[in-house]
N, C-alpha and C. Protein backbone atom coordinates (compact mmCIF):
# COMPACT_ATOMS: atom_id res chain seq x y z
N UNK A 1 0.82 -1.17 0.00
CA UNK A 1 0.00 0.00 0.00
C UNK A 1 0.87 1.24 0.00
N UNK A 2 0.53 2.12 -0.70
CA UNK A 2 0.93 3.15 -1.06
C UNK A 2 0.34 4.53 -0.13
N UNK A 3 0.77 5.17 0.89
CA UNK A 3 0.35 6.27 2.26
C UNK A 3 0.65 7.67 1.54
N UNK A 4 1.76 7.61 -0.05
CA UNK A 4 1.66 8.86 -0.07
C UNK A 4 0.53 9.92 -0.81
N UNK A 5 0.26 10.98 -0.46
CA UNK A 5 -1.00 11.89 -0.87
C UNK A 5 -0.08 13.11 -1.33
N UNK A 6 -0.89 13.10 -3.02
CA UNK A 6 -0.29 14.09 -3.91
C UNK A 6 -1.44 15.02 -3.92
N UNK A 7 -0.86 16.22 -3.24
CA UNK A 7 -1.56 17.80 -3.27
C UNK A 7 -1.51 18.41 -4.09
N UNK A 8 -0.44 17.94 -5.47
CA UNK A 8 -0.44 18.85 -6.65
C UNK A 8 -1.89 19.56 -6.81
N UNK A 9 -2.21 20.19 -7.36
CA UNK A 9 -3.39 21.00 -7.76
C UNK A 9 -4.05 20.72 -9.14
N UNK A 10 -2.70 20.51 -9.44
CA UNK A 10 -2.87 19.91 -11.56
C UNK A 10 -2.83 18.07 -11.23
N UNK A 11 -3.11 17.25 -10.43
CA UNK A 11 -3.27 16.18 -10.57
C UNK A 11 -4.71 15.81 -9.84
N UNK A 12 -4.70 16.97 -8.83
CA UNK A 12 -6.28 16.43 -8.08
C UNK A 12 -7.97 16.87 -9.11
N UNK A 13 -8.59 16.42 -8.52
CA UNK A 13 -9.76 17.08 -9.23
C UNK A 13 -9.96 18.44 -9.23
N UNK A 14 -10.10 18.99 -10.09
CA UNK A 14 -11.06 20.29 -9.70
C UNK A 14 -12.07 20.40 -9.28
N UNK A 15 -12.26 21.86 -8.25
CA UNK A 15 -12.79 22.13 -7.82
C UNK A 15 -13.97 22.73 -8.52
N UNK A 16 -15.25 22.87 -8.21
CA UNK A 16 -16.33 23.19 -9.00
C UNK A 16 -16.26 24.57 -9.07
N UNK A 17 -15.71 25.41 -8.17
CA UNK A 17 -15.83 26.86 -8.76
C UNK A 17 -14.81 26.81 -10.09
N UNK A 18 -13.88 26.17 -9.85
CA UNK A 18 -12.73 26.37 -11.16
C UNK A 18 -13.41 26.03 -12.57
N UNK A 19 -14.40 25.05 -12.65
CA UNK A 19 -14.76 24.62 -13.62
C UNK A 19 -15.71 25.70 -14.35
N UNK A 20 -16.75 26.22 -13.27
CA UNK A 20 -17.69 27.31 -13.29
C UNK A 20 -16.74 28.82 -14.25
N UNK A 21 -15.82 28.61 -13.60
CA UNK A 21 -14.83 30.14 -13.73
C UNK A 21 -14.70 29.66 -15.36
N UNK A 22 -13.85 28.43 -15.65
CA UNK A 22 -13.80 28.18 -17.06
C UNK A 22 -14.94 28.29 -18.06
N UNK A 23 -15.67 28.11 -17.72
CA UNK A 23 -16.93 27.92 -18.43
C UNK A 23 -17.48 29.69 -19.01
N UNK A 24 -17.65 30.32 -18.09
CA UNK A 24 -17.88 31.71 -17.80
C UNK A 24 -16.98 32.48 -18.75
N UNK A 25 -15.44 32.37 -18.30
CA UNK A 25 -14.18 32.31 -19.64
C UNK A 25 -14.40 32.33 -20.05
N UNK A 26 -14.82 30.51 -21.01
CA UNK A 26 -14.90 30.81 -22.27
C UNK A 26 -15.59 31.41 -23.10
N UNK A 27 -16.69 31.29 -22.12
CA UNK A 27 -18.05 31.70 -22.68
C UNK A 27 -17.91 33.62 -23.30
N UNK A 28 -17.16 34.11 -22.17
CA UNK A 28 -16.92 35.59 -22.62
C UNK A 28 -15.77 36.11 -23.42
N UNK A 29 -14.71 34.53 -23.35
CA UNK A 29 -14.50 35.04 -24.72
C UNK A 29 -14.65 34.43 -26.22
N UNK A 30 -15.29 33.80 -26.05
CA UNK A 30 -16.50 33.47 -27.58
C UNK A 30 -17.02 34.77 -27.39
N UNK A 31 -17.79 35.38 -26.82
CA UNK A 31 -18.63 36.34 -27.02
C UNK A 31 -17.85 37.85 -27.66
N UNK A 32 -16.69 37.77 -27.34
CA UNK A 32 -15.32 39.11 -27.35
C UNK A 32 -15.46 38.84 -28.84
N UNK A 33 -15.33 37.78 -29.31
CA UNK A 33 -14.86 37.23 -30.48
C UNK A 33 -15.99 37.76 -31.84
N UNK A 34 -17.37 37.67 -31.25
CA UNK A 34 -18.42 37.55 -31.64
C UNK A 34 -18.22 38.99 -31.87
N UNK A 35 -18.61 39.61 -30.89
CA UNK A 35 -18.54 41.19 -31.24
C UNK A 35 -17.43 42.07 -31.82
N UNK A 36 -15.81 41.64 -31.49
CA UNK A 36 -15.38 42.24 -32.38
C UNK A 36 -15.41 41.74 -33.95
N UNK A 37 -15.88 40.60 -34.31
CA UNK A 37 -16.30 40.41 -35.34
C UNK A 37 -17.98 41.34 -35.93
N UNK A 38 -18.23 41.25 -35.13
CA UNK A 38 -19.67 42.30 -35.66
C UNK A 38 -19.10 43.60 -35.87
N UNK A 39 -18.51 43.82 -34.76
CA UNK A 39 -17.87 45.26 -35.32
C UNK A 39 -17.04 45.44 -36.19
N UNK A 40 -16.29 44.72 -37.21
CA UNK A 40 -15.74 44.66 -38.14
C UNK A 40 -16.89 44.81 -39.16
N UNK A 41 -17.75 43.93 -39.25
CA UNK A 41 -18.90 43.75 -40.35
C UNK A 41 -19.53 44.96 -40.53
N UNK A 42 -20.12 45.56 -39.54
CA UNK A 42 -20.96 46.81 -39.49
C UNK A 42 -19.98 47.92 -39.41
N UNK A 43 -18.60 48.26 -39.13
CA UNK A 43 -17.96 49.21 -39.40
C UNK A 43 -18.18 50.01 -38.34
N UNK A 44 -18.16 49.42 -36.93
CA UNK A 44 -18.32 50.11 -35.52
C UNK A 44 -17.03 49.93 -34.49
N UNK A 45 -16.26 50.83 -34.72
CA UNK A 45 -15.43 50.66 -33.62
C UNK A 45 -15.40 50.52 -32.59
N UNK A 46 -16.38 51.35 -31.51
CA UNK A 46 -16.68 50.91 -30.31
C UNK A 46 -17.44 49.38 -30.11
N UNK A 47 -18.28 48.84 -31.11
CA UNK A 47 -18.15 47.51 -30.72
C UNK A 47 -17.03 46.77 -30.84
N UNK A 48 -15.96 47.01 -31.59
CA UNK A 48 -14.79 46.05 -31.81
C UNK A 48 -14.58 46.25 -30.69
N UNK A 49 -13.71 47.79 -30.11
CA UNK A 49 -13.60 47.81 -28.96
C UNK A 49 -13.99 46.95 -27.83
N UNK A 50 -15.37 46.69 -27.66
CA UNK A 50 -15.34 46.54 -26.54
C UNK A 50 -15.64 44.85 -26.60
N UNK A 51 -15.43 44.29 -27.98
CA UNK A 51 -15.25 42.77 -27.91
C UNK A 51 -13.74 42.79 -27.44
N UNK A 52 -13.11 43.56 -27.94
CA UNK A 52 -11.10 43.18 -27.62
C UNK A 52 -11.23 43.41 -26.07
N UNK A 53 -11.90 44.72 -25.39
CA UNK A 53 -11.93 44.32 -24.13
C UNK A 53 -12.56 43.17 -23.33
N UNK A 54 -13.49 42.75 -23.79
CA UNK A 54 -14.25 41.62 -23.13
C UNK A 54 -13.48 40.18 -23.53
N UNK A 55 -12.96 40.60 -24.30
CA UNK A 55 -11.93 39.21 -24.73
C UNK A 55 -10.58 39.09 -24.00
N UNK A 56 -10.16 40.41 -23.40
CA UNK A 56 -8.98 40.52 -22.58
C UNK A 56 -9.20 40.09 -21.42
N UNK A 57 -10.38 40.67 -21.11
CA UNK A 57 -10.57 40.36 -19.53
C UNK A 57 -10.77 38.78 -19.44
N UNK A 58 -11.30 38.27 -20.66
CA UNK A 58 -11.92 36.54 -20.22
C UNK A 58 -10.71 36.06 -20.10
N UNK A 59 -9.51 36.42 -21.31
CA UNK A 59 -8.30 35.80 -21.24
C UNK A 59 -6.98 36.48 -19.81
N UNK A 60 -7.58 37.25 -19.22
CA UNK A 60 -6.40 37.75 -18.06
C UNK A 60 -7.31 37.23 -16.89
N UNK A 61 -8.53 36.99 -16.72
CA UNK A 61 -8.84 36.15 -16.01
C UNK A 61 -8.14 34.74 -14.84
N UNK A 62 -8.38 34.48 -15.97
CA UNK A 62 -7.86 32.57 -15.22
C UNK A 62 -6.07 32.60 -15.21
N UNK A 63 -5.38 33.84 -15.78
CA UNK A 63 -4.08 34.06 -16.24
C UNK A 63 -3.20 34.82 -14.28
N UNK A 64 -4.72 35.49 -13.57
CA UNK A 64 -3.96 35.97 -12.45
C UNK A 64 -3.33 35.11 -11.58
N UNK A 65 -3.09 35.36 -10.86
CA UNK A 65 -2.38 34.68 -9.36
C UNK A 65 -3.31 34.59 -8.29
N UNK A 66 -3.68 32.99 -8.94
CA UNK A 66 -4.81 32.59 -7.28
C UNK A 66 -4.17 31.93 -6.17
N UNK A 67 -2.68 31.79 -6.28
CA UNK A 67 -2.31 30.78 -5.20
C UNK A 67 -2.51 31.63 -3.72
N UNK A 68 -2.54 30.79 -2.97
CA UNK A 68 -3.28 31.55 -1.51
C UNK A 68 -1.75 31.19 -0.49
């Protein structure tokens, strides 16, 4: 029998908020994607705009420093 217990973080399960957080991610940035693509089509900068922002934030998201 084997007593040792691996705490890695990247080998245990995730946790359900983490999964939630991903989901949410991606979801906003598909949506970044969506709109600065509309705003290309229709010739609106402030929507591009604010798909590149909503696409930054989904991607600097999960990118911060959660270790506790």
């Amino acid at each position: 029998m084997n007593d040792y217990e691996d705490d890695d973080a990247y080998t245990t399960h995730p946790e359900p908020t983490r999964v939630v957080m991903f989901l949410v991610c991606l979801a906003a940035l598909l949506a970044g994607f969506w709109l600065m693509g509309s705003g290309v089509t229709n010739g609106n900068g402030l929507v591009f705009a604010g798909g590149l922002l909503v696409s930054g934030i989904a991607f600097g998201i999960p990118m911060r420093d959660t270790a506790r």
